[in-house]
C-alpha atoms as a PDB file:
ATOM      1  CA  UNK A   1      94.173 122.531  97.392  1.00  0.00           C
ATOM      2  CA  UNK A   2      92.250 119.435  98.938  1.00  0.00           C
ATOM      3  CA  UNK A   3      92.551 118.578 102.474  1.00  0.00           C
ATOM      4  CA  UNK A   4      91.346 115.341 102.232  1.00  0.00           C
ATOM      5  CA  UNK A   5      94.301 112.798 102.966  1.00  0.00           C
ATOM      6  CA  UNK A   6      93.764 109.645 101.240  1.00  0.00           C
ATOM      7  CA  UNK A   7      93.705 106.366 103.003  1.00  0.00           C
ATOM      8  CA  UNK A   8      96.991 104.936 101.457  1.00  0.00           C
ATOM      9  CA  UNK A   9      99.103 107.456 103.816  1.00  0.00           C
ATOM     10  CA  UNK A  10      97.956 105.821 107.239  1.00  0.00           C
ATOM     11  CA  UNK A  11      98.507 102.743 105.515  1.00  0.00           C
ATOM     12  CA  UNK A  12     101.892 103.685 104.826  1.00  0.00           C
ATOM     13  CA  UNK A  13     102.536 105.190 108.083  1.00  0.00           C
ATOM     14  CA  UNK A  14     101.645 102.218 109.975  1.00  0.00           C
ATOM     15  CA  UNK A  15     104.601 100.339 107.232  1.00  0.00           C
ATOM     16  CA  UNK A  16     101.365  98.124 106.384  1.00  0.00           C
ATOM     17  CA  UNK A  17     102.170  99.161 102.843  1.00  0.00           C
ATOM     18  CA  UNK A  18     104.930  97.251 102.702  1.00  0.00           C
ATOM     19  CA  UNK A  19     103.539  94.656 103.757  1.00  0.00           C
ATOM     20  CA  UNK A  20     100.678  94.267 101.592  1.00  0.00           C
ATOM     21  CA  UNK A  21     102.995  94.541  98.231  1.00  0.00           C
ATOM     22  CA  UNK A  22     104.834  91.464  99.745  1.00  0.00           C
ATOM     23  CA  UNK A  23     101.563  89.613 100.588  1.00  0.00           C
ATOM     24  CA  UNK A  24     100.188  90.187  96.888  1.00  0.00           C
ATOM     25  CA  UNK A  25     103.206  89.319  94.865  1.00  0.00           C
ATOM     26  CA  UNK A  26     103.359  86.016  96.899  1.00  0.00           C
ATOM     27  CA  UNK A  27      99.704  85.495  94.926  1.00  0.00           C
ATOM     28  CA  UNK A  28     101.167  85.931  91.686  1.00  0.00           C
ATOM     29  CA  UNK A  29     102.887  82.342  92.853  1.00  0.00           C
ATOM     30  CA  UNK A  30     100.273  80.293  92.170  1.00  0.00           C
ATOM     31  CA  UNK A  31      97.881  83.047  90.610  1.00  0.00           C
ATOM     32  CA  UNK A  32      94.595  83.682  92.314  1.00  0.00           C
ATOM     33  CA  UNK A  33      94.981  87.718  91.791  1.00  0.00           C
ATOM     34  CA  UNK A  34      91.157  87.371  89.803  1.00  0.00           C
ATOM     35  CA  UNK A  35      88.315  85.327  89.929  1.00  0.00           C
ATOM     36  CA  UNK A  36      89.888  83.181  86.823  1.00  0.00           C
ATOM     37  CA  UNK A  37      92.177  81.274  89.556  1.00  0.00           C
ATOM     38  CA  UNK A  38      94.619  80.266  86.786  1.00  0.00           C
ATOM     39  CA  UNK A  39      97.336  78.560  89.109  1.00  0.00           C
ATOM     40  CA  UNK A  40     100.154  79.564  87.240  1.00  0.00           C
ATOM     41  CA  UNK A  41     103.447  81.007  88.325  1.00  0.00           C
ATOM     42  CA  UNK A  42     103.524  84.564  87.199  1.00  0.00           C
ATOM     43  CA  UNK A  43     106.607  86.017  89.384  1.00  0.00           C
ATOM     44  CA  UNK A  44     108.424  83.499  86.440  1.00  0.00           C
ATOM     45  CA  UNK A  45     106.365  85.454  83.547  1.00  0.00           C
ATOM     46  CA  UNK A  46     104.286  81.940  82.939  1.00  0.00           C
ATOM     47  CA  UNK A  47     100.400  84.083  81.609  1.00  0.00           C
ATOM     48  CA  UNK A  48      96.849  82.247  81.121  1.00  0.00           C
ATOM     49  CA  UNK A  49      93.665  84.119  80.795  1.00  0.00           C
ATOM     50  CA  UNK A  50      95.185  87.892  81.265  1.00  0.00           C
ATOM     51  CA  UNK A  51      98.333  87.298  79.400  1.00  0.00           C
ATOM     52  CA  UNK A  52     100.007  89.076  81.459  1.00  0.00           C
ATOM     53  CA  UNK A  53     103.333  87.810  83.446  1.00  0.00           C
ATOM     54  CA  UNK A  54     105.494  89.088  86.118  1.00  0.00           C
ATOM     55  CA  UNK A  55     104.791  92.799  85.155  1.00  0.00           C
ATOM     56  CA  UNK A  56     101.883  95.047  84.240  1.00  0.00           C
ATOM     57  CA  UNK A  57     101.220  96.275  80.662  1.00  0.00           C
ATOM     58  CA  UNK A  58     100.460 100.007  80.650  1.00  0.00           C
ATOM     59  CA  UNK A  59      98.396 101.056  77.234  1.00  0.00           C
ATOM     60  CA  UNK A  60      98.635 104.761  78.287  1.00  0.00           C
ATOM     61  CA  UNK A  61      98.150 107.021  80.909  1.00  0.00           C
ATOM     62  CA  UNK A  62      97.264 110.719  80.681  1.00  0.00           C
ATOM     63  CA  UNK A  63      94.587 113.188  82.222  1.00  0.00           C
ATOM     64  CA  UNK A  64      90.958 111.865  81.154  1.00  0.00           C
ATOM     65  CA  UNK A  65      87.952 114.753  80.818  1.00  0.00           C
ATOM     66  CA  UNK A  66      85.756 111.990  80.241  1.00  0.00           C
ATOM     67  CA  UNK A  67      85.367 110.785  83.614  1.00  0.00           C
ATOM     68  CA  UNK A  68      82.519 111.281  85.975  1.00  0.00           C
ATOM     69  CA  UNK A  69      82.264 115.157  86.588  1.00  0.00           C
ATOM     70  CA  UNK A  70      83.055 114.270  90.308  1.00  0.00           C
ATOM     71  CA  UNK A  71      86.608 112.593  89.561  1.00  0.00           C
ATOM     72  CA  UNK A  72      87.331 114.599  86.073  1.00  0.00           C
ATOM     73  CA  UNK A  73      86.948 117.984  87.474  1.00  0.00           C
ATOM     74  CA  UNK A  74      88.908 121.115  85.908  1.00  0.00           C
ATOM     75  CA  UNK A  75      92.086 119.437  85.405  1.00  0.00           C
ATOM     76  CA  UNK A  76      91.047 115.879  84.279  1.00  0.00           C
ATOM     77  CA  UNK A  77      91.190 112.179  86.173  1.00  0.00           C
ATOM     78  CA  UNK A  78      94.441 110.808  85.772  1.00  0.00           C
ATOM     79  CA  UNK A  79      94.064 107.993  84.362  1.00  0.00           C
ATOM     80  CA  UNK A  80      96.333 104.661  84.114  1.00  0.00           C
ATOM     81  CA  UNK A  81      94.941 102.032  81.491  1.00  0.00           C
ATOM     82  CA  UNK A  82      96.300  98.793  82.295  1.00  0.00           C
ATOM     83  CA  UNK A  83      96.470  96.058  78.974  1.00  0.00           C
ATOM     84  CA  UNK A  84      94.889  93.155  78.845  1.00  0.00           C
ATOM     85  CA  UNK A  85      91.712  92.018  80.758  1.00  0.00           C
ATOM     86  CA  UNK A  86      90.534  89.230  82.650  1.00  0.00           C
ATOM     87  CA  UNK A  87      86.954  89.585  81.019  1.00  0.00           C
ATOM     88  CA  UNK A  88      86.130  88.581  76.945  1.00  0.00           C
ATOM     89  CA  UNK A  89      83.406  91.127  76.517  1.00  0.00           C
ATOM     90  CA  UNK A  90      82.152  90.354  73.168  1.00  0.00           C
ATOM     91  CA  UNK A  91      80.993  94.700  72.628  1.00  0.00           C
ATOM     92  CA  UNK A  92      84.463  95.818  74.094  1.00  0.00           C
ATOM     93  CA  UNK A  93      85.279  99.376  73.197  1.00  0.00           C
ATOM     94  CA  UNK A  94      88.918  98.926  73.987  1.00  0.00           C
ATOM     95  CA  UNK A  95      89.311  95.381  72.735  1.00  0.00           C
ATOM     96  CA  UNK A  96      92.080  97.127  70.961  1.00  0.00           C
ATOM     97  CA  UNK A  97      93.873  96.766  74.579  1.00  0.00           C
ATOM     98  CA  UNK A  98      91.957  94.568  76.707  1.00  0.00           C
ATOM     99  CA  UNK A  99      92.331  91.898  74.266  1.00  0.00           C
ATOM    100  CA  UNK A 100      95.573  92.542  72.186  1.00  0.00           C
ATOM    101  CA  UNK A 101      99.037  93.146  73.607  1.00  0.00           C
ATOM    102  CA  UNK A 102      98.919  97.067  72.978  1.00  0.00           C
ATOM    103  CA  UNK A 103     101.702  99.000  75.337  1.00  0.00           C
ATOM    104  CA  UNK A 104     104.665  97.844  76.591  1.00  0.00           C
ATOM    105  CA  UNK A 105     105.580  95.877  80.393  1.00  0.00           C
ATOM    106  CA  UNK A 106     106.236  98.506  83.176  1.00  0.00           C
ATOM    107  CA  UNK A 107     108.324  98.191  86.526  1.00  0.00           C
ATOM    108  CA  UNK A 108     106.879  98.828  89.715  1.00  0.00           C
ATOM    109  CA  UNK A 109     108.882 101.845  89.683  1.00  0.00           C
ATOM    110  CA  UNK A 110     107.968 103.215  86.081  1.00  0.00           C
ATOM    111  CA  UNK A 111     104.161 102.636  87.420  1.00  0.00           C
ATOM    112  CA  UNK A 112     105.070 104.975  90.319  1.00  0.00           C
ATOM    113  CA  UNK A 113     106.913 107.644  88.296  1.00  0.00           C
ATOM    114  CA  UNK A 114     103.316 108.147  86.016  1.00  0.00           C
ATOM    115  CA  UNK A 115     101.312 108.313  89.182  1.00  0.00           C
ATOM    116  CA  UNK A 116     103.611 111.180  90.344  1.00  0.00           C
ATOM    117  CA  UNK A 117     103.968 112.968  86.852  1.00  0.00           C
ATOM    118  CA  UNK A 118      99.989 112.833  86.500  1.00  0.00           C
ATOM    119  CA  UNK A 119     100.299 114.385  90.084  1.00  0.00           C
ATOM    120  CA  UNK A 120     102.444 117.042  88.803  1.00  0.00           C
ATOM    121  CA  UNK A 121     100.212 117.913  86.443  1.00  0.00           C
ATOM    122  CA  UNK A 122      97.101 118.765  88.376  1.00  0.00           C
ATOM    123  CA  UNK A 123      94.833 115.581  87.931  1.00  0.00           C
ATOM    124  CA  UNK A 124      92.601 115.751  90.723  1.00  0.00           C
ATOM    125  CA  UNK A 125      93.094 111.558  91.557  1.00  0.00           C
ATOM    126  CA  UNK A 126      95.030 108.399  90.075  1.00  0.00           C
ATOM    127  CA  UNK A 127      92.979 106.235  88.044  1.00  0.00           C
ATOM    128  CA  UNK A 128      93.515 102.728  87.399  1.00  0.00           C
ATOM    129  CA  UNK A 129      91.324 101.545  84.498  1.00  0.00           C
ATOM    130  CA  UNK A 130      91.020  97.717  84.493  1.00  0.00           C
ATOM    131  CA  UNK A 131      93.126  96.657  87.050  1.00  0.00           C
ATOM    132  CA  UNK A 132      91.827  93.340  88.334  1.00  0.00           C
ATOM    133  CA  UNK A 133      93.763  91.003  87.061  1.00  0.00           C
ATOM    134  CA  UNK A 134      97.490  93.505  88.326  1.00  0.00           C
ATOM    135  CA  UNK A 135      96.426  94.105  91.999  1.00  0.00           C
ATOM    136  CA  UNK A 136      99.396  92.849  92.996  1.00  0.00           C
ATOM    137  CA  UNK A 137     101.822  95.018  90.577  1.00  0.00           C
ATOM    138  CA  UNK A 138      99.459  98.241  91.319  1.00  0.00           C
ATOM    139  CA  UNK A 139     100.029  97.721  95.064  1.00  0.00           C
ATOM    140  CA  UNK A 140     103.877  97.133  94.279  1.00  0.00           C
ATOM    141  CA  UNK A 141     103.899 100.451  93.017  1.00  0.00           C
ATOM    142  CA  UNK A 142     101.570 102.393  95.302  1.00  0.00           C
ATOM    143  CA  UNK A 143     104.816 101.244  97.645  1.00  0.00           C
ATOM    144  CA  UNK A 144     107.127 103.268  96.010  1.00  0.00           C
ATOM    145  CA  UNK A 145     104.940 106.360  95.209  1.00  0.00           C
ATOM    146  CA  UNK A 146     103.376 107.227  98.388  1.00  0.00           C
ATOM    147  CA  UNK A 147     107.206 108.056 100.126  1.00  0.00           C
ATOM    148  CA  UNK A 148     107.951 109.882  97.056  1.00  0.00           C
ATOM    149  CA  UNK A 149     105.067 112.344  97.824  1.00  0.00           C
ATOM    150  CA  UNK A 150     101.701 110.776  95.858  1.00  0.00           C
ATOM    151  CA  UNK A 151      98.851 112.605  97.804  1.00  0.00           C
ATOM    152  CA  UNK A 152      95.856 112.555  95.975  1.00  0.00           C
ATOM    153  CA  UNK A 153      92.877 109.782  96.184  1.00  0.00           C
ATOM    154  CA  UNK A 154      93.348 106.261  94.326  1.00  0.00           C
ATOM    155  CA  UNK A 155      90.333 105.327  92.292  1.00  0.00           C
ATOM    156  CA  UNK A 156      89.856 101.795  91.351  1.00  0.00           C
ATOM    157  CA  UNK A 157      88.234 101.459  87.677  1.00  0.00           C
ATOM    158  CA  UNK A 158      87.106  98.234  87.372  1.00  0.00           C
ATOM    159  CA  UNK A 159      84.712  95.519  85.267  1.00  0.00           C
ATOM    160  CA  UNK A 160      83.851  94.183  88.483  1.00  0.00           C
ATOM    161  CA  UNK A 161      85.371  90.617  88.280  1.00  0.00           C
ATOM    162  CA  UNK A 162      87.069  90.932  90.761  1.00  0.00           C
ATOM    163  CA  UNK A 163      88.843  88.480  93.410  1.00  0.00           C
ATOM    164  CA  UNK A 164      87.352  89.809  97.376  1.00  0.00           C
ATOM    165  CA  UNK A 165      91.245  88.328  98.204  1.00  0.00           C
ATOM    166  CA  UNK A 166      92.660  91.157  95.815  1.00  0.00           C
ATOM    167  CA  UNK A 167      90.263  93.420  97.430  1.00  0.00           C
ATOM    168  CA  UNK A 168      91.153  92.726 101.027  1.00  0.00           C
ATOM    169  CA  UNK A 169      95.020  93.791 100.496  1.00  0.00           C
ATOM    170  CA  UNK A 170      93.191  96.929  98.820  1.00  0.00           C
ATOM    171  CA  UNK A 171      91.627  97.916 102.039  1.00  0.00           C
ATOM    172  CA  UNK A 172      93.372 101.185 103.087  1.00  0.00           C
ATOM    173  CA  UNK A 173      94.937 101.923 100.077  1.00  0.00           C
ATOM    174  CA  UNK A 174      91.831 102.723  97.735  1.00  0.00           C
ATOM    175  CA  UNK A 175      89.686 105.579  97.811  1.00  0.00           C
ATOM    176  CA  UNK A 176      87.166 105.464  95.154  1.00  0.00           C
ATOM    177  CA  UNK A 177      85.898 101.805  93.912  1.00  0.00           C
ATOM    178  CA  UNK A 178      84.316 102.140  91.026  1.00  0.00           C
ATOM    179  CA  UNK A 179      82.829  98.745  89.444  1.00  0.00           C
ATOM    180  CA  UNK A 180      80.940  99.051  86.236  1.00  0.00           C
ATOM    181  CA  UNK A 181      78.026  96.263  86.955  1.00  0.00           C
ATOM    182  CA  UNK A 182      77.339  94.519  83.813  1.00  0.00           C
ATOM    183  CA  UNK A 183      74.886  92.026  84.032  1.00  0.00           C
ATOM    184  CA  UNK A 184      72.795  90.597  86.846  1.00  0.00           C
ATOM    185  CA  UNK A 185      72.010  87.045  84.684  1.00  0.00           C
ATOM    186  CA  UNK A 186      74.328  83.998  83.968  1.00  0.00           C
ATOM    187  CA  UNK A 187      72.779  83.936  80.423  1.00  0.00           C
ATOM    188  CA  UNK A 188      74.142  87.343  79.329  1.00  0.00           C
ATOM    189  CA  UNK A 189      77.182  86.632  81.113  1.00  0.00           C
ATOM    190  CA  UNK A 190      77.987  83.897  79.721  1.00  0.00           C
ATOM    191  CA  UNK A 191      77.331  84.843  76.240  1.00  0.00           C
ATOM    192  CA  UNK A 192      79.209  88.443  76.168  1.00  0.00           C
ATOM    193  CA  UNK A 193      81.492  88.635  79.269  1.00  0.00           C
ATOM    194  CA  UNK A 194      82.428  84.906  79.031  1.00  0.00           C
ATOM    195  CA  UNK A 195      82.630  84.323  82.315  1.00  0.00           C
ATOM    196  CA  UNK A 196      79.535  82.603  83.656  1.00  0.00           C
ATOM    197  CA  UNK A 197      80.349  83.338  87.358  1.00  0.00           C
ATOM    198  CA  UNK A 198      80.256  87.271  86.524  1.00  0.00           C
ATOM    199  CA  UNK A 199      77.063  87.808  88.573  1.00  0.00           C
ATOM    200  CA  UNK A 200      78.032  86.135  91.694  1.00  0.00           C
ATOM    201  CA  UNK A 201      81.340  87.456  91.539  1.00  0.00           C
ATOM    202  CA  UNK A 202      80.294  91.139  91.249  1.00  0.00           C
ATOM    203  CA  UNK A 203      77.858  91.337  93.864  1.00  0.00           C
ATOM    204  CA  UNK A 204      80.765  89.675  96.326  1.00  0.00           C
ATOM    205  CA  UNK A 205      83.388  92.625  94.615  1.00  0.00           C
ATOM    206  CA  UNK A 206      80.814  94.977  95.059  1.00  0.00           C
ATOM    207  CA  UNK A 207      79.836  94.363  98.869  1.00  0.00           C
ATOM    208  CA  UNK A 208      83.461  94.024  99.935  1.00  0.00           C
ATOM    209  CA  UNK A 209      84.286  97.551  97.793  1.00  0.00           C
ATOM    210  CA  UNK A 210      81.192  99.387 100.036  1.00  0.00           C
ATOM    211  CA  UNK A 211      82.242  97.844 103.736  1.00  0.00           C
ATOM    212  CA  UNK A 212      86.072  98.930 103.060  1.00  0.00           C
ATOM    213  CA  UNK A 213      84.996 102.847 102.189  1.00  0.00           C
ATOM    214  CA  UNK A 214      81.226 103.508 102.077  1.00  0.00           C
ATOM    215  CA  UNK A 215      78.961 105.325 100.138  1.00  0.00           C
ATOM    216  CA  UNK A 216      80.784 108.387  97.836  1.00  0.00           C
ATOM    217  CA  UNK A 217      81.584 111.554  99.537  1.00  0.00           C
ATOM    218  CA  UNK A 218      82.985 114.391  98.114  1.00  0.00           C
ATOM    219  CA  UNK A 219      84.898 117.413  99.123  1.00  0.00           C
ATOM    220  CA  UNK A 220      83.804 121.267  99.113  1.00  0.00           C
ATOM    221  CA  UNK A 221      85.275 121.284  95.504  1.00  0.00           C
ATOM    222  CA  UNK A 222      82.427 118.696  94.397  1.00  0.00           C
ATOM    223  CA  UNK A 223      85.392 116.271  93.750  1.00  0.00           C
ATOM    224  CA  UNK A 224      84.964 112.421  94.872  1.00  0.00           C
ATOM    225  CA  UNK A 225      87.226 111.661  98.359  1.00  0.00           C
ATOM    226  CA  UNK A 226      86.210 108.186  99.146  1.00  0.00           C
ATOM    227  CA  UNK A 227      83.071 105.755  98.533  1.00  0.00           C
ATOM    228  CA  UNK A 228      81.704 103.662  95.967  1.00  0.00           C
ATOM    229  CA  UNK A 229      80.781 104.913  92.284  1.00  0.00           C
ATOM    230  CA  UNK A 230      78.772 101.737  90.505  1.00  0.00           C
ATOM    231  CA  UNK A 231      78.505 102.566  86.879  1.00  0.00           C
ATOM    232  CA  UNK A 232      75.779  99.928  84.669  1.00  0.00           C
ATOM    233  CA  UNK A 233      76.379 100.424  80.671  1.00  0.00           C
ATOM    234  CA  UNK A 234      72.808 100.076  79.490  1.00  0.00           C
ATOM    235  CA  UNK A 235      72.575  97.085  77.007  1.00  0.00           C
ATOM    236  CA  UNK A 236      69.986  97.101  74.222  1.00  0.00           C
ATOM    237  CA  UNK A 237      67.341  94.567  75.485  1.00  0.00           C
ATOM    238  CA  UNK A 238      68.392  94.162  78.999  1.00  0.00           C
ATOM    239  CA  UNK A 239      66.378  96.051  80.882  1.00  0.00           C
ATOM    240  CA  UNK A 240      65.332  93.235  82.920  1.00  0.00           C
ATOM    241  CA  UNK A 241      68.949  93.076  84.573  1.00  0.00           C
ATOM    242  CA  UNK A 242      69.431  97.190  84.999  1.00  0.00           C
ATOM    243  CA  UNK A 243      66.501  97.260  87.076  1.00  0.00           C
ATOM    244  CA  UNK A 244      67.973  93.983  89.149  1.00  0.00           C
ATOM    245  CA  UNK A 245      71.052  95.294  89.727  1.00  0.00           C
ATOM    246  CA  UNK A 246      69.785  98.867  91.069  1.00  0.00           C
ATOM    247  CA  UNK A 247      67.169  96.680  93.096  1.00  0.00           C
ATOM    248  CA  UNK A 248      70.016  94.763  94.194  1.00  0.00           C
ATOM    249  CA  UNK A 249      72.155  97.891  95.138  1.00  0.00           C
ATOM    250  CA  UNK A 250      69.465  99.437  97.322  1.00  0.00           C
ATOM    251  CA  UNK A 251      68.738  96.844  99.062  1.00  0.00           C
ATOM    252  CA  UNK A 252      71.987  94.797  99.399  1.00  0.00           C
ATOM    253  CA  UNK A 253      74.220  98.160  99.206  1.00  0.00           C
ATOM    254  CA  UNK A 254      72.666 101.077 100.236  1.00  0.00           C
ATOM    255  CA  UNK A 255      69.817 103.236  99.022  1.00  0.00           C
ATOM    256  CA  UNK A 256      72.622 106.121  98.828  1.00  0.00           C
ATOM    257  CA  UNK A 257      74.804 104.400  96.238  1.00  0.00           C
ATOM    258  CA  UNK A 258      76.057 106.893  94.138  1.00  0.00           C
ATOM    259  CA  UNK A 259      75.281 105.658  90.575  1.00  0.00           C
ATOM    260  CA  UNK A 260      75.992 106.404  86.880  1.00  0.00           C
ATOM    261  CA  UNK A 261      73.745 105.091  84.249  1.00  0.00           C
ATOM    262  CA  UNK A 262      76.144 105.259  80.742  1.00  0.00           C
ATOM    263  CA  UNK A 263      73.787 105.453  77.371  1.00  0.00           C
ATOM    264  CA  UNK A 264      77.183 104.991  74.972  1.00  0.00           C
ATOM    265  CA  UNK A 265      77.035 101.814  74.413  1.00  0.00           C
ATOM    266  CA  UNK A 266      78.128 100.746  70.783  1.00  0.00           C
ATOM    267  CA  UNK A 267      77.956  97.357  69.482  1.00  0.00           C
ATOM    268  CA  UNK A 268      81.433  97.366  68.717  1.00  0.00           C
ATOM    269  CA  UNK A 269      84.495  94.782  68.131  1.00  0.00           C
ATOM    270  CA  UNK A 270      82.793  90.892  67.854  1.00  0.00           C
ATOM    271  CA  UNK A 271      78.861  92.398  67.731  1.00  0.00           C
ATOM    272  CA  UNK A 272      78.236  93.764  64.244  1.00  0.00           C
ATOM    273  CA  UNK A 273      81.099  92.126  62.467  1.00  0.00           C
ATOM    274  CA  UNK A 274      80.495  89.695  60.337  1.00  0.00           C
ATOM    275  CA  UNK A 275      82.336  87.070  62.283  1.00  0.00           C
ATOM    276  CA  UNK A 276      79.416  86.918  64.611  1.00  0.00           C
ATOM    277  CA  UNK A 277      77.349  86.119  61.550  1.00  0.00           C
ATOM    278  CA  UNK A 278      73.940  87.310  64.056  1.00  0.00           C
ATOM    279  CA  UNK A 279      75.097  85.736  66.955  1.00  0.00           C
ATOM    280  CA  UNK A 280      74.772  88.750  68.777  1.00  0.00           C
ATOM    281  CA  UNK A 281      71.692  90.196  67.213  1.00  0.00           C
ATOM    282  CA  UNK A 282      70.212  91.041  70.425  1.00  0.00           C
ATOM    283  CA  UNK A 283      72.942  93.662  71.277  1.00  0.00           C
ATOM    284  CA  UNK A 284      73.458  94.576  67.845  1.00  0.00           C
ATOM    285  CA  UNK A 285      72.472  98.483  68.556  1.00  0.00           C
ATOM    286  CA  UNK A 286      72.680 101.196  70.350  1.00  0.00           C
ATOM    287  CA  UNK A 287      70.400 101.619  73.672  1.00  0.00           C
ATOM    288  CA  UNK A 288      66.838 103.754  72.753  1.00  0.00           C
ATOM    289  CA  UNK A 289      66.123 106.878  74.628  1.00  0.00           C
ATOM    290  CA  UNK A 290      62.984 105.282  75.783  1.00  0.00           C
ATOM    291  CA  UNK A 291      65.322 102.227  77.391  1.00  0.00           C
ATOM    292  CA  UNK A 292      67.792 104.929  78.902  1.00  0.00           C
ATOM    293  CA  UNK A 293      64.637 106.223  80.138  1.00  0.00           C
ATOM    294  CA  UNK A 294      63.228 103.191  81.321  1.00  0.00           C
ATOM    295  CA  UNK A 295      66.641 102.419  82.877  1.00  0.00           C
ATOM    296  CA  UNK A 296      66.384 105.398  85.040  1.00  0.00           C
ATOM    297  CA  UNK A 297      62.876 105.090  85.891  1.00  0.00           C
ATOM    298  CA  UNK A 298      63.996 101.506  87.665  1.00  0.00           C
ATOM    299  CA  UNK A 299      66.936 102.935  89.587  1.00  0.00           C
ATOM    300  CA  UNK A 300      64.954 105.422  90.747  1.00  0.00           C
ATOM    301  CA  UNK A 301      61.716 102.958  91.734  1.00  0.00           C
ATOM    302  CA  UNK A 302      64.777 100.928  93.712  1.00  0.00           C
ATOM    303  CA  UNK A 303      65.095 103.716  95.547  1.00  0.00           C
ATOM    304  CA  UNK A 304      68.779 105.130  94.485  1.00  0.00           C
ATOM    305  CA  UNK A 305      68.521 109.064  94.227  1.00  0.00           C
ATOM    306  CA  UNK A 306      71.635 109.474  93.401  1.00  0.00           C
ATOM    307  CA  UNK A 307      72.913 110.166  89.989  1.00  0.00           C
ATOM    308  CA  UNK A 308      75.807 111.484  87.986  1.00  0.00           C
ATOM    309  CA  UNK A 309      74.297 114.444  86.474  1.00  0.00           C
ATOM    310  CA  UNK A 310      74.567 113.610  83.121  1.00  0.00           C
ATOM    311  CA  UNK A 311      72.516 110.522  83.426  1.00  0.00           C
END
């Protein structure tokens, strides 16, 4: 057993918790939640860019081995996918989800009783996989699990377009951030995120995610208690913003940023098909070894020493 208590019980002890559910669904008012600042009304189910209304879509949730050795450990990550996404990544390997309704609206309370069966079944930590655009709802239901006994870390799984407002009513209640940093460009952002601001956006997310809980840390089990976890999915041909963004993490983050360089990408759902009829040419591959490589080479000429072990 971990001794490690996570930050969501002080939170809760000092009836901040509360609080902070209150504060968030007031944002779903006149949505702000993400960077997309939509403006509509989503307490009376009105949706824009997430399609998603007064409640959160859950796709699945179950214990993930696929995580990060440091989060998946012997009994798996347990893991929360949340449907729909505020992002329109062009590659997605869950557009299946992030882009089509897939699951079914859950209750603040039904969001609870997962995080306390994946509890019951030995996942090391709660996982929420895309959650930016359902801070509020997530926070709503960290309310009613933590008196009901949920005691193991939050980890916050995220594209990193984020809103730094979301984050701030995060602050005490997440454990692990961990922001997968796309692109460093506009260009690329633009064309296969669609969302132009991506870069600026992320390197705000990212900042506020390191001053609220550090750099990673782990307990004597080699498990992840609390820090910040960047993952960067290697793109075929973009080399040039890898080695910006670790650049950008050693010097704007910390040198000790805890990193995980992921070789899987696919060019999957709009890249390959033949709607794109070679508009995406230039991702339309897999990463080489020698750019994994490469990729590597530049985080560790940043400076970051720090890897998951399978990179």
């Amino acid at each position: 057993m971990h001794t490690y208590e996570p930050r969501y019980i002080s939170t809760y002890r000092e009836g901040e918790l509360r609080t902070r559910a209150a504060l968030a669904l007031k944002e779903l008012e006149d949505c702000c939640a993400c960077p997309r600042n939509c403006h509509v009304n989503r307490l009376q189910d009105k949706a824009r860019v997430c399609n998603s209304g007064r409640y959160a879509v859950v796709s699945s949730a179950f214990p993930h081995f696929g995580e990060e050795d440091c989060l998946r450990g012997y009994n798996g990550s347990g893991t929360i996918f949340f449907g729909m996404c505020n992002l329109r990544c062009v590659f997605c390997q869950n557009w299946d989800i992030s882009q089509q309704s897939a699951g079914s609206e859950h209750t603040a309370e039904e969001i609870a009783d997962l995080m306390l069966t994946l509890q019951r079944r030995g996942c090391h930590n709660i996982n929420f996989v895309t959650p930016e655009h359902v801070v509020p709802q997530l926070i709503e239901a960290m309310a009613v699990a933590v008196p009901q006994g949920l005691n193991v870390p939050v980890v916050y799984n995220t594209g990193a377009y984020d809103s730094v407002e979301s984050l701030r009513l995060l602050d005490g209640i997440v454990d692990v951030y961990m922001p997968d940093f796309k692109f460093f460009n506009y260009g690329p952002s633009r064309a296969y995120l669609k969302a132009k601001d991506y870069p600026e956006r992320a390197r705000e997310a990212i900042k506020e995610m390191h001053r609220q809980v550090g750099d990673l840390c782990f307990g004597s089990d080699g498990l992840a208690r609390r820090g910040l976890l960047v993952r960067h999915l290697l793109m075929p041909n973009h080399l040039d913003d890898a080695a910006q963004i670790f650049e950008w993490l050693a010097d704007e983050i910390s040198p000790d940023t805890y990193i995980n360089i992921m070789g899987q990408y696919r060019p999957l759902h709009l890249v390959g098909a033949s709607v794109s009829r070679g508009k995406y040419d230039a991702i339309n591959r897999r990463p080489s070894g020698k750019e994994f490589k490469a990729a590597v080479d530049a985080a560790r000429q940043a400076g970051l020493w720090r890897f998951d072990q399978r990179s």
